[in-house]
Protein backbone atom coordinates (compact mmCIF):
# COMPACT_ATOMS: atom_id res chain seq x y z
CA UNK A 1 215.08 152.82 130.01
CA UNK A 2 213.48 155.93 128.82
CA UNK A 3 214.45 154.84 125.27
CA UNK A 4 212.51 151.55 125.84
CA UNK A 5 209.25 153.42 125.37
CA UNK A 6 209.82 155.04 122.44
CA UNK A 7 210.89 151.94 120.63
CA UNK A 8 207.59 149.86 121.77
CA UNK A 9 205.47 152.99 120.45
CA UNK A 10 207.60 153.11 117.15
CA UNK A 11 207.02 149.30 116.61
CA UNK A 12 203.39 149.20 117.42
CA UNK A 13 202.62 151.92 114.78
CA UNK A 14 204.70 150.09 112.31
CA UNK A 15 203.08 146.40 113.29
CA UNK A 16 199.44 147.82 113.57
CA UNK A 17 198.86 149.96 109.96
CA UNK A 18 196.19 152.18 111.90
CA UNK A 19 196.69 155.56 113.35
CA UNK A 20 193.40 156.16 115.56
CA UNK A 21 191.51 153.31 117.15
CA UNK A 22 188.65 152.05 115.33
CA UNK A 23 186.26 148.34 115.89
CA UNK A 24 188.16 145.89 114.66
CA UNK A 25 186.23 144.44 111.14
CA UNK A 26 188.10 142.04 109.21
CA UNK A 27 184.98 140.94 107.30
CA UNK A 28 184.83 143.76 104.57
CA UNK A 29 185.79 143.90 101.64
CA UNK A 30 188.69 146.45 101.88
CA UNK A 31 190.66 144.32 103.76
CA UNK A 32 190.42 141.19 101.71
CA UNK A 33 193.35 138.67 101.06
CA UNK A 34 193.17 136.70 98.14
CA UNK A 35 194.02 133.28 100.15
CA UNK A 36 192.11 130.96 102.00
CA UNK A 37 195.15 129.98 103.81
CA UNK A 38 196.40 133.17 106.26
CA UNK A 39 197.32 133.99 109.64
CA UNK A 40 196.43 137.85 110.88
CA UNK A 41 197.53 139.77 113.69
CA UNK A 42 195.68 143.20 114.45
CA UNK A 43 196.25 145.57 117.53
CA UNK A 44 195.09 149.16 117.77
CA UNK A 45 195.21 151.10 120.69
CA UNK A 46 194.40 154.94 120.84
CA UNK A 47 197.63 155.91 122.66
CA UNK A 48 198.93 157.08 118.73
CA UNK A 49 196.18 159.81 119.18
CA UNK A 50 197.24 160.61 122.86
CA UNK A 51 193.84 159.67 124.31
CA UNK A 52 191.09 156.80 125.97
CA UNK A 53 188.33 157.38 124.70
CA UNK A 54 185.34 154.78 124.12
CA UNK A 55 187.43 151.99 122.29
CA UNK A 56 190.66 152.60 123.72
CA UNK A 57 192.12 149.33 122.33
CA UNK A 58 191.82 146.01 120.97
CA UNK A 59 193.88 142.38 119.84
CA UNK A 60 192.74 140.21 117.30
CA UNK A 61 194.19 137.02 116.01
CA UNK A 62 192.15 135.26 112.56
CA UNK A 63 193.04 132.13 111.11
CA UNK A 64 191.59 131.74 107.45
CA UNK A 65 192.11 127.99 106.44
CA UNK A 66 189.43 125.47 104.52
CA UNK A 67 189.39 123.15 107.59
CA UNK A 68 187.76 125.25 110.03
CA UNK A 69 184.54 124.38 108.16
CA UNK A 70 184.57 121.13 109.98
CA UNK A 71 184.58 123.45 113.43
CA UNK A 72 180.59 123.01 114.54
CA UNK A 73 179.96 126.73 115.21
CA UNK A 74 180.99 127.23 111.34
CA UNK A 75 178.02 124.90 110.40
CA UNK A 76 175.35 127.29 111.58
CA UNK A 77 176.92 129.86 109.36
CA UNK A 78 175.12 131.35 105.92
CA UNK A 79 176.86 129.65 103.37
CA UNK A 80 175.28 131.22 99.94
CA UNK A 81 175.94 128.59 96.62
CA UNK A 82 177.80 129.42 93.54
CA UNK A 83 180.50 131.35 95.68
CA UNK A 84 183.95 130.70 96.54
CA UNK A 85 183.96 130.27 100.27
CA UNK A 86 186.72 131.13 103.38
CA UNK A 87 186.45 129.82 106.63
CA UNK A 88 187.98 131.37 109.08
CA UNK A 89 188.15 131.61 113.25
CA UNK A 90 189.39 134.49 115.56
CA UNK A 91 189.69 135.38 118.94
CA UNK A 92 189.32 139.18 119.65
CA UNK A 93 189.87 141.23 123.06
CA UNK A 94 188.76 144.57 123.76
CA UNK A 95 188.81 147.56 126.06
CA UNK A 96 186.37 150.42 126.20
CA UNK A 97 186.94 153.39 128.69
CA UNK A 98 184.65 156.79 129.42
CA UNK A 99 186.65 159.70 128.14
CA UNK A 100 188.64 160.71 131.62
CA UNK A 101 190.50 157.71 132.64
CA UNK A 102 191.91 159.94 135.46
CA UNK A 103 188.90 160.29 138.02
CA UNK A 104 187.85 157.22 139.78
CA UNK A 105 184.20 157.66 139.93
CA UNK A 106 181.34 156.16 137.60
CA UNK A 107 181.35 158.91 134.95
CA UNK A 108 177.36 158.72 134.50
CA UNK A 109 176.04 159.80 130.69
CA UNK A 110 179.81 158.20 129.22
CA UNK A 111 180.85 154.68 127.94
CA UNK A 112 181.71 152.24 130.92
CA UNK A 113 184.61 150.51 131.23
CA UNK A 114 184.67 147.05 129.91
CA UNK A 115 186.39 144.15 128.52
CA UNK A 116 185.07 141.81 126.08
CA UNK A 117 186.66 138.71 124.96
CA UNK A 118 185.25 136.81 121.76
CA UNK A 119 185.72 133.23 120.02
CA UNK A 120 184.32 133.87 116.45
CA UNK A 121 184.11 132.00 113.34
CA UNK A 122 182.99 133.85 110.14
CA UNK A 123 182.99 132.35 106.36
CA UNK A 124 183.33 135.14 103.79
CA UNK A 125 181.72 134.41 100.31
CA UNK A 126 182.88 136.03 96.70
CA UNK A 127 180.39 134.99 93.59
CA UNK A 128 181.38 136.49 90.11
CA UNK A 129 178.36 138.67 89.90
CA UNK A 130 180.71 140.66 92.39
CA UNK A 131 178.72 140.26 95.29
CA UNK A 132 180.23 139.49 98.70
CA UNK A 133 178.29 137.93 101.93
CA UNK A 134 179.72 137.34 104.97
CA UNK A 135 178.60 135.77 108.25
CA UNK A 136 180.14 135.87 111.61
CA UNK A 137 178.92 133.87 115.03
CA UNK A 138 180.84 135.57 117.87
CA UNK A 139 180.72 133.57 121.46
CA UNK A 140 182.52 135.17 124.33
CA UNK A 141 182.41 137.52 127.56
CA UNK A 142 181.95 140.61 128.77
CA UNK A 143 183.32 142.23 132.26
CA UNK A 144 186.06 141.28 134.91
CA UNK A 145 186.40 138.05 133.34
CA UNK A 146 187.78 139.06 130.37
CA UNK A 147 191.00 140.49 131.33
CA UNK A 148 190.23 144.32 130.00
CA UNK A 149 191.51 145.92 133.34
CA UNK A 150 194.70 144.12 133.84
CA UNK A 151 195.64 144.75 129.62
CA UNK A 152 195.13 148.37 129.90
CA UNK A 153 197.23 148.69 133.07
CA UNK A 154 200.21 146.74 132.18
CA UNK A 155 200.14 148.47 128.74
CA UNK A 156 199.61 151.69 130.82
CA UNK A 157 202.41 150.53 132.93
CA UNK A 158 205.15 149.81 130.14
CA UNK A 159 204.38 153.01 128.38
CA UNK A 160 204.61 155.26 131.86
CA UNK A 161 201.32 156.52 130.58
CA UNK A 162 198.31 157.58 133.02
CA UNK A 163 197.05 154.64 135.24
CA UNK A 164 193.07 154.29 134.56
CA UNK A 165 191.35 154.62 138.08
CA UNK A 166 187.83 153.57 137.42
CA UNK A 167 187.67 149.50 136.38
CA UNK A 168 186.60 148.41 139.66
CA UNK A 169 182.98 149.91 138.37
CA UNK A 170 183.21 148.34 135.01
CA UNK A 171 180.35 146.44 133.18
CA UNK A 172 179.29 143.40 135.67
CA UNK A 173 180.42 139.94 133.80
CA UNK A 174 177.66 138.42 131.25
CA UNK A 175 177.79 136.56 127.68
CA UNK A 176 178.20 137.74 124.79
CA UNK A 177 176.24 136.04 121.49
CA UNK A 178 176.14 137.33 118.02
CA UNK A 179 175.50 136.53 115.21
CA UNK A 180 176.36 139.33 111.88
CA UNK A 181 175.55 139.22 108.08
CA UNK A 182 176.80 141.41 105.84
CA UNK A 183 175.94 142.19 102.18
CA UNK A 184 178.55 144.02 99.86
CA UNK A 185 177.64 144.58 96.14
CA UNK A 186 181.00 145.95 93.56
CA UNK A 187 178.66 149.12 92.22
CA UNK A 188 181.52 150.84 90.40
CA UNK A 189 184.94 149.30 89.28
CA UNK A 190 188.01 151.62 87.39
């Protein structure tokens, strides 16, 4: 059994490509794939640095395919002429813990814990003056309701890892909107 562990750790650094626990982006241009057609699977957790800390994990699923344009959050969405357009949708969970995961108590002047669970649908355009835009409308939840508590303690659980003690004061459930823009511009090329 004790074997077990070590195999789910080796395959999760192997499936997720990261080594410390970051927001998960997909929108820039550094992780681009030439295709309008794709499926992508991220998870990041910061077990692979031996800590919880702030964002102490996250799952997110994206679909890129031409017919989620006809999806009717897409239509709200920036969509700039003369580029070559992807559409894409996602669904995104994520965890947030203060630094000691250990003590029970709100741990006042740190991050509260949370979950946050988020629908999004983004459309990423390319135009040959080597300009990128994209725009993302995320819909979702924040709090009990979105499952952070009971991800972090069965992941907890399988990797015999410290049990978090402090969710029952996490963030009270509300919605989550947002809407994001982002402008890259190719300054340099070799």
């Amino acid at each position: 059994m004790r074997y077990y562990r070590y195999y789910i750790v080796l395959l999760s650094c192997f499936l997720s490509g990261h080594i410390t626990a970051q927001a998960i982006d997909n929108t820039v241009s550094f992780r681009n794939i030439n295709s309008d057609h794709y499926i992508r699977i991220n998870y990041e957790n910061d077990f692979f640095t031996a800590s919880d800390r702030d964002y102490t994990q996250g799952i997110y699923v994206e679909c890129v395919n031409p017919f989620v344009k006809k999806f009717l959050p897409a239509k709200i969405l920036w969509h700039p002429r003369m580029s070559e357009l992807k559409y894409g949708i996602s669904v995104e969970h994520d965890g947030y813990t203060p630094n000691q995961i250990d003590k029970p108590g709100i741990q006042y002047g740190d991050r509260p814990y949370a979950g946050v669970l988020l629908l999004k649908t983004f459309l990423t355009a390319t135009n040959t003056h080597m300009e990128r835009v994209s725009t993302q409308l995320s819909i979702g939840i924040i709090g009990p309701a979105a499952g952070g508590e009971g991800m972090q303690k069965t992941i907890h659980h399988w990797i015999h890892y410290t049990q978090p003690l402090g969710w029952h004061n996490q963030v009270s459930n509300d919605a989550v909107i947002n809407y994001q823009l982002n402008y890259e511009r190719e300054l340099l090329s070799w």
